[in-house]
PDB file of N, CA and C in Angstrom:
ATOM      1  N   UNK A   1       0.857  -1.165   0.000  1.00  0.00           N
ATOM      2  CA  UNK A   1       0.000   0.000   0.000  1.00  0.00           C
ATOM      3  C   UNK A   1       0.902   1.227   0.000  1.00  0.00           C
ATOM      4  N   UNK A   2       0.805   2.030  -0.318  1.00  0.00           N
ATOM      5  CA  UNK A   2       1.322   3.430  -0.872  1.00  0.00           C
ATOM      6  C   UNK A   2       0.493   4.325  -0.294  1.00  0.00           C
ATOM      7  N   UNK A   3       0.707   5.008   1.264  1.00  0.00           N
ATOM      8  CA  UNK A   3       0.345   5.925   1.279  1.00  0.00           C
ATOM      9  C   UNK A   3       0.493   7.410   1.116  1.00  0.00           C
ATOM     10  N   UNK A   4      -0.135   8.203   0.544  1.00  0.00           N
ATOM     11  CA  UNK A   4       0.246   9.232   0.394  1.00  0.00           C
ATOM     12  C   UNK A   4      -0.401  10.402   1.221  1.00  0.00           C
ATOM     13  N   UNK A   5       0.327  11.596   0.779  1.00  0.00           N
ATOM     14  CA  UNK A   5       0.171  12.738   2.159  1.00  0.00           C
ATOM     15  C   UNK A   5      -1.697  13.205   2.095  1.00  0.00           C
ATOM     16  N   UNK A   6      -1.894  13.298   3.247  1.00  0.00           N
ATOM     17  CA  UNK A   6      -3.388  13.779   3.260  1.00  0.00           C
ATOM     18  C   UNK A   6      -4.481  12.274   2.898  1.00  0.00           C
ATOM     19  N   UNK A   7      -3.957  11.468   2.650  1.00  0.00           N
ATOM     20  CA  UNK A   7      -4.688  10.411   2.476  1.00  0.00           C
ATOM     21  C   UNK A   7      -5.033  10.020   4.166  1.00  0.00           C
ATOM     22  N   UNK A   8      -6.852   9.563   4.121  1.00  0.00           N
ATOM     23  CA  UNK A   8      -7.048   9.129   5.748  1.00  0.00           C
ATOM     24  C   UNK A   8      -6.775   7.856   5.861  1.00  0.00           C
ATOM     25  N   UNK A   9      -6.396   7.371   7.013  1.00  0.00           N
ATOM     26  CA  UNK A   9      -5.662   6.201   7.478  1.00  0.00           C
ATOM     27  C   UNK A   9      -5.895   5.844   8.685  1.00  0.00           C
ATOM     28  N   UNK A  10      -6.383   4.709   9.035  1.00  0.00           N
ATOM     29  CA  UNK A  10      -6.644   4.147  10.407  1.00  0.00           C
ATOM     30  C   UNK A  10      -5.556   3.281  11.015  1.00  0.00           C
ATOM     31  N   UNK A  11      -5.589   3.682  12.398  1.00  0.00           N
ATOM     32  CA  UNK A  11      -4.274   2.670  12.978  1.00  0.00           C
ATOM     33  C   UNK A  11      -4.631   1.438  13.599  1.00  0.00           C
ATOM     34  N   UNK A  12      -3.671   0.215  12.994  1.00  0.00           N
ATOM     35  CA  UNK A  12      -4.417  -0.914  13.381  1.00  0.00           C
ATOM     36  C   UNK A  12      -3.631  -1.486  14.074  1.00  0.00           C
ATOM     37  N   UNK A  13      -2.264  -1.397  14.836  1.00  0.00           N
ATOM     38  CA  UNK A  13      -1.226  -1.548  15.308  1.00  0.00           C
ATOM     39  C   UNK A  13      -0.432  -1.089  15.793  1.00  0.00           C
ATOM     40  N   UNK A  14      -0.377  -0.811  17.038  1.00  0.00           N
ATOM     41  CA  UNK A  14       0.563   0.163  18.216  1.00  0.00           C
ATOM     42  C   UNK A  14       0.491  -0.453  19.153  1.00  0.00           C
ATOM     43  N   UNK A  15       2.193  -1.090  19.231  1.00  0.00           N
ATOM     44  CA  UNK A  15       2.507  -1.726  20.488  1.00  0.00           C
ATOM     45  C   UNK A  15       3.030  -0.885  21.517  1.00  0.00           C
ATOM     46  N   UNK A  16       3.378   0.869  21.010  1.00  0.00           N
ATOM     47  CA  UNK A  16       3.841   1.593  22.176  1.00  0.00           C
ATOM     48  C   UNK A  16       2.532   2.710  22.804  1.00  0.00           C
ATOM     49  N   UNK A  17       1.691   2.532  21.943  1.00  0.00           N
ATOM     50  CA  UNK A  17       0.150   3.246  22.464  1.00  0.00           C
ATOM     51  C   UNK A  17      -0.754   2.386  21.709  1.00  0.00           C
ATOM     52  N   UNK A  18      -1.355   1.738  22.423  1.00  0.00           N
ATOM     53  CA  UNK A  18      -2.476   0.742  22.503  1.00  0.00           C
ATOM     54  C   UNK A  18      -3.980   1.472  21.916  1.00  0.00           C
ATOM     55  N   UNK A  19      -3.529   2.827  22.905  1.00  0.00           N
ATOM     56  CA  UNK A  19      -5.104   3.729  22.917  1.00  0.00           C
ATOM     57  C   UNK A  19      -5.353   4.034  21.374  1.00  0.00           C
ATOM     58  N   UNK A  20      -4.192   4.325  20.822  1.00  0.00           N
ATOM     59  CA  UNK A  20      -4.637   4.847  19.154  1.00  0.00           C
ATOM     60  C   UNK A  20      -5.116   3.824  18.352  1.00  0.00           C
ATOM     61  N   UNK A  21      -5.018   2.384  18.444  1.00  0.00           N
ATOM     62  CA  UNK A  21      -5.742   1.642  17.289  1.00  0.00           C
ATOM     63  C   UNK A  21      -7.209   2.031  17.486  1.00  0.00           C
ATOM     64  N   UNK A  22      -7.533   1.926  16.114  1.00  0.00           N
ATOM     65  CA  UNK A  22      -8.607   2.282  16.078  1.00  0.00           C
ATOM     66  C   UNK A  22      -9.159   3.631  15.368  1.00  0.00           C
ATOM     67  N   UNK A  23      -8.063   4.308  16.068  1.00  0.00           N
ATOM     68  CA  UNK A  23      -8.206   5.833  15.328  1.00  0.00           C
ATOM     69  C   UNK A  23      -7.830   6.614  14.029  1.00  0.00           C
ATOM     70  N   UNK A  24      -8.827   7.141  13.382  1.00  0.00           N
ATOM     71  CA  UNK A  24      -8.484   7.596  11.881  1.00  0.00           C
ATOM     72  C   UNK A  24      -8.030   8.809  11.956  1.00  0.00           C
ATOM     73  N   UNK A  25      -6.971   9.225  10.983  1.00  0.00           N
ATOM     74  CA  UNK A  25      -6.305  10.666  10.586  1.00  0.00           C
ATOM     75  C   UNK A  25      -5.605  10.699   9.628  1.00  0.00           C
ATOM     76  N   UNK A  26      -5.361  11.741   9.217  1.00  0.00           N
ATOM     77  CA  UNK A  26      -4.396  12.474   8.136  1.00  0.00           C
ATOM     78  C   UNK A  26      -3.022  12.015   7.768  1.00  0.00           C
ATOM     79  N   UNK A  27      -2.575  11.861   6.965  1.00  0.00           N
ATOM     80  CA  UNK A  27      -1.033  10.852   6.829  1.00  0.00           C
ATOM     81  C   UNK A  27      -0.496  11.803   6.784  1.00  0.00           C
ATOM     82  N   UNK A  28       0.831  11.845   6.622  1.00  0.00           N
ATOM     83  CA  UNK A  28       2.082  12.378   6.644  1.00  0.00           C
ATOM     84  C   UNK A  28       3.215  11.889   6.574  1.00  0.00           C
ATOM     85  N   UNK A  29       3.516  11.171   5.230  1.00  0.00           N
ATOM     86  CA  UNK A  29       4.776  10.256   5.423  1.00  0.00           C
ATOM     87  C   UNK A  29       6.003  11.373   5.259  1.00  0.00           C
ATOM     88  N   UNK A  30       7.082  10.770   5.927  1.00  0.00           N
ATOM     89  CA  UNK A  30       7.916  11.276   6.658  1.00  0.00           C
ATOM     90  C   UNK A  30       9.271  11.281   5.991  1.00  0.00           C
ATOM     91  N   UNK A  31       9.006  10.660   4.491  1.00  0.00           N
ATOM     92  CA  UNK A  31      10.492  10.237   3.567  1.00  0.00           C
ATOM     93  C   UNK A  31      11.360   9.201   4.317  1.00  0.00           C
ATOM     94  N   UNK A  32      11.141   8.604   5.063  1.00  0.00           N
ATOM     95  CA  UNK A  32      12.099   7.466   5.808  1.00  0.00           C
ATOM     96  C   UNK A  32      11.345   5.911   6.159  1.00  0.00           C
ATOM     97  N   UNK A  33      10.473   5.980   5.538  1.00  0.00           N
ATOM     98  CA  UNK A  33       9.824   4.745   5.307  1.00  0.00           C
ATOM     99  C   UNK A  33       8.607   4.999   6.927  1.00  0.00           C
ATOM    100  N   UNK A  34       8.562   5.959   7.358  1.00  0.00           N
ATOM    101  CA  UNK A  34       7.650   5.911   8.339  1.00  0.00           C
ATOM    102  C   UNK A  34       6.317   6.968   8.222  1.00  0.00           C
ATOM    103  N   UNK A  35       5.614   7.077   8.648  1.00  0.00           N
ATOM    104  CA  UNK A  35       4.205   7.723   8.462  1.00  0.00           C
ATOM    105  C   UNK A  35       3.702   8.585  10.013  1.00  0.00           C
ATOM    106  N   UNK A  36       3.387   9.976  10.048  1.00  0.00           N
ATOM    107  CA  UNK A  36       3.327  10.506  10.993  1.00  0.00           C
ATOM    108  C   UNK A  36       1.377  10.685  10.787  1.00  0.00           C
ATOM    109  N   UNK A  37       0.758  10.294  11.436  1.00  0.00           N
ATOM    110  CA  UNK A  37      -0.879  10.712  11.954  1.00  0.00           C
ATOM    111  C   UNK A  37      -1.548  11.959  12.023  1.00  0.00           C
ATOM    112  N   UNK A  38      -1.849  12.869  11.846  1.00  0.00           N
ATOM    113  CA  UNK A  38      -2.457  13.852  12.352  1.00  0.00           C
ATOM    114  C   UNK A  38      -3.829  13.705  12.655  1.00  0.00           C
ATOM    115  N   UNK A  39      -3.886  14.019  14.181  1.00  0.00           N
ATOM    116  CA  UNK A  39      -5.358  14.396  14.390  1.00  0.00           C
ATOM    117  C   UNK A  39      -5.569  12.948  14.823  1.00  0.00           C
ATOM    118  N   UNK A  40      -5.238  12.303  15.452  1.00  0.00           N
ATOM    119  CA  UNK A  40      -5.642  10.943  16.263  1.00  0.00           C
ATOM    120  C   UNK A  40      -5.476  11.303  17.757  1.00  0.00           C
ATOM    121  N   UNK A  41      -5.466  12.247  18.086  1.00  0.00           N
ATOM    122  CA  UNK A  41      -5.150  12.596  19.768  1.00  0.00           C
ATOM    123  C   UNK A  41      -4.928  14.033  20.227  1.00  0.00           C
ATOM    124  N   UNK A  42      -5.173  14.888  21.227  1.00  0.00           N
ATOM    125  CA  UNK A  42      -5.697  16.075  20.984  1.00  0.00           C
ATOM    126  C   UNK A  42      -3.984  16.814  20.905  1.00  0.00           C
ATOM    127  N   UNK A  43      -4.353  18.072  20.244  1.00  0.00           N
ATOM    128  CA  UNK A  43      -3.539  18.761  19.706  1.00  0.00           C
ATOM    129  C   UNK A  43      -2.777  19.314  20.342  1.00  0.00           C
ATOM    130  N   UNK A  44      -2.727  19.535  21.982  1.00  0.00           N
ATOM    131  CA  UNK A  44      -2.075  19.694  23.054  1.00  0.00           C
ATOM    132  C   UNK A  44      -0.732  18.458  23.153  1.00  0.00           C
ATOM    133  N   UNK A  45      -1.071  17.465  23.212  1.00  0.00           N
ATOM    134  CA  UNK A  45      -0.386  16.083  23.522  1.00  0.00           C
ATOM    135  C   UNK A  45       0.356  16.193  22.451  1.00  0.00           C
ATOM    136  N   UNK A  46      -0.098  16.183  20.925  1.00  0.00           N
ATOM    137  CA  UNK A  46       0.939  16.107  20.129  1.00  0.00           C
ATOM    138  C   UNK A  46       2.034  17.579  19.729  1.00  0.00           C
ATOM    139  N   UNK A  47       1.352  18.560  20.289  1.00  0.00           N
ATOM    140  CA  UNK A  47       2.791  19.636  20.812  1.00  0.00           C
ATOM    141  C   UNK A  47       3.875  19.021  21.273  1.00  0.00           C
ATOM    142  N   UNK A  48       3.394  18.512  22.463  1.00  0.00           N
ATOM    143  CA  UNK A  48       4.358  18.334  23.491  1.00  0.00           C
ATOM    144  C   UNK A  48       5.157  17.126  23.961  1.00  0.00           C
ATOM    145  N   UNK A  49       4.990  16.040  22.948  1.00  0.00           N
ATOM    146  CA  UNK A  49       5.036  14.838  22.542  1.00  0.00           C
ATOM    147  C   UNK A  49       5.719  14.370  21.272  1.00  0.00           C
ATOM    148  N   UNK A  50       4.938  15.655  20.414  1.00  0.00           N
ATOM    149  CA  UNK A  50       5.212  15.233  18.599  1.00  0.00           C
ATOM    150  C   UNK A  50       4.236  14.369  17.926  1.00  0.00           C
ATOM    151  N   UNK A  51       3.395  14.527  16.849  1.00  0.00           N
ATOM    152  CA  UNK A  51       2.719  13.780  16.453  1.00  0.00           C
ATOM    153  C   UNK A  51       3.080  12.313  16.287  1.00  0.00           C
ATOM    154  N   UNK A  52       2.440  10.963  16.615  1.00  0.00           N
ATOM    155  CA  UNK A  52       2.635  10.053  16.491  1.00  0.00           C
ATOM    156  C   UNK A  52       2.715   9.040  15.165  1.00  0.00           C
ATOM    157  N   UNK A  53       3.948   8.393  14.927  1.00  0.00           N
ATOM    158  CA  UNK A  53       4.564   8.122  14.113  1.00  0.00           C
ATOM    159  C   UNK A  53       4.021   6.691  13.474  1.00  0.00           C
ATOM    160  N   UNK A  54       3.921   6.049  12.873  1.00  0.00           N
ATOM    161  CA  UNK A  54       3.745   4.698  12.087  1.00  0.00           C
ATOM    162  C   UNK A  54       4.008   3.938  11.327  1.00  0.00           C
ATOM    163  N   UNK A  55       4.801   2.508  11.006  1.00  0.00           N
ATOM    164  CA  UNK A  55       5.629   1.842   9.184  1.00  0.00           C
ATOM    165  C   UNK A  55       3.798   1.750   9.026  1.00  0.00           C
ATOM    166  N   UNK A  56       3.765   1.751   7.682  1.00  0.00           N
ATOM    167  CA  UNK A  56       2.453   1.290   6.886  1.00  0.00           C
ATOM    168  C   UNK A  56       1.806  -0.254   7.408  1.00  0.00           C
ATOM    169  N   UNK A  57       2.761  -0.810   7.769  1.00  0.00           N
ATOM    170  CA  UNK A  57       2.158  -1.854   8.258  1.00  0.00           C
ATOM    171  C   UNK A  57       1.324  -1.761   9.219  1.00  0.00           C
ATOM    172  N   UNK A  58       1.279  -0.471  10.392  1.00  0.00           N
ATOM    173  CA  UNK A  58       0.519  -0.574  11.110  1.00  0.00           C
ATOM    174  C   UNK A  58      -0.776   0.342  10.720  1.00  0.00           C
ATOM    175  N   UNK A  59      -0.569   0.380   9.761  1.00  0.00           N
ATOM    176  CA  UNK A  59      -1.727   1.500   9.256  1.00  0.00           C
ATOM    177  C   UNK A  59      -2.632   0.797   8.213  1.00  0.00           C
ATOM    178  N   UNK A  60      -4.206   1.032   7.887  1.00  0.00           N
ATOM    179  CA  UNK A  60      -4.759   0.623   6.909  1.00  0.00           C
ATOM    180  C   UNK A  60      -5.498   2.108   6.218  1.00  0.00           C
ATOM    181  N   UNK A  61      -5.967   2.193   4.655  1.00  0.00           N
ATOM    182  CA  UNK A  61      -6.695   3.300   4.551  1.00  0.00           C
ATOM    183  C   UNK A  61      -7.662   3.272   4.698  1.00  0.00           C
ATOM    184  N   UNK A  62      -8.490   4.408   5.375  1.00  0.00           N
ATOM    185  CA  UNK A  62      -9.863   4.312   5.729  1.00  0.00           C
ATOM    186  C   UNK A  62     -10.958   4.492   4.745  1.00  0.00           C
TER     187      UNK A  62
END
């Protein structure tokens, strides 16, 4: 699968946050073979945190 930027994407796999499967958002691949989420968790947390990151494998498109 080939995702591309702005394409929505659900997370189906997070062994370091459990809470996000499930949740759909905005892609953002990252040029390094990884995929950053937007908008799966409130916008405070990912300030101060950094938006949360993903390989495609853990991702499906919604």
């Amino acid at each position: 699968m080939a995702i591309k930027k702005r394409d929505q994407v659900t997370v189906v796999s997070s062994p370091d946050a459990p809470g996000l499967v499930g949740r759909t958002g905005e892609a953002w691949p990252t040029g390094d073979g990884r995929v950053q989420v937007d908008g799966i968790r409130d916008p405070h947390l990912d300030l101060a945190l950094g938006t949360p990151t993903f390989t495609e494998d853990q991702l499906r498109q919604a």
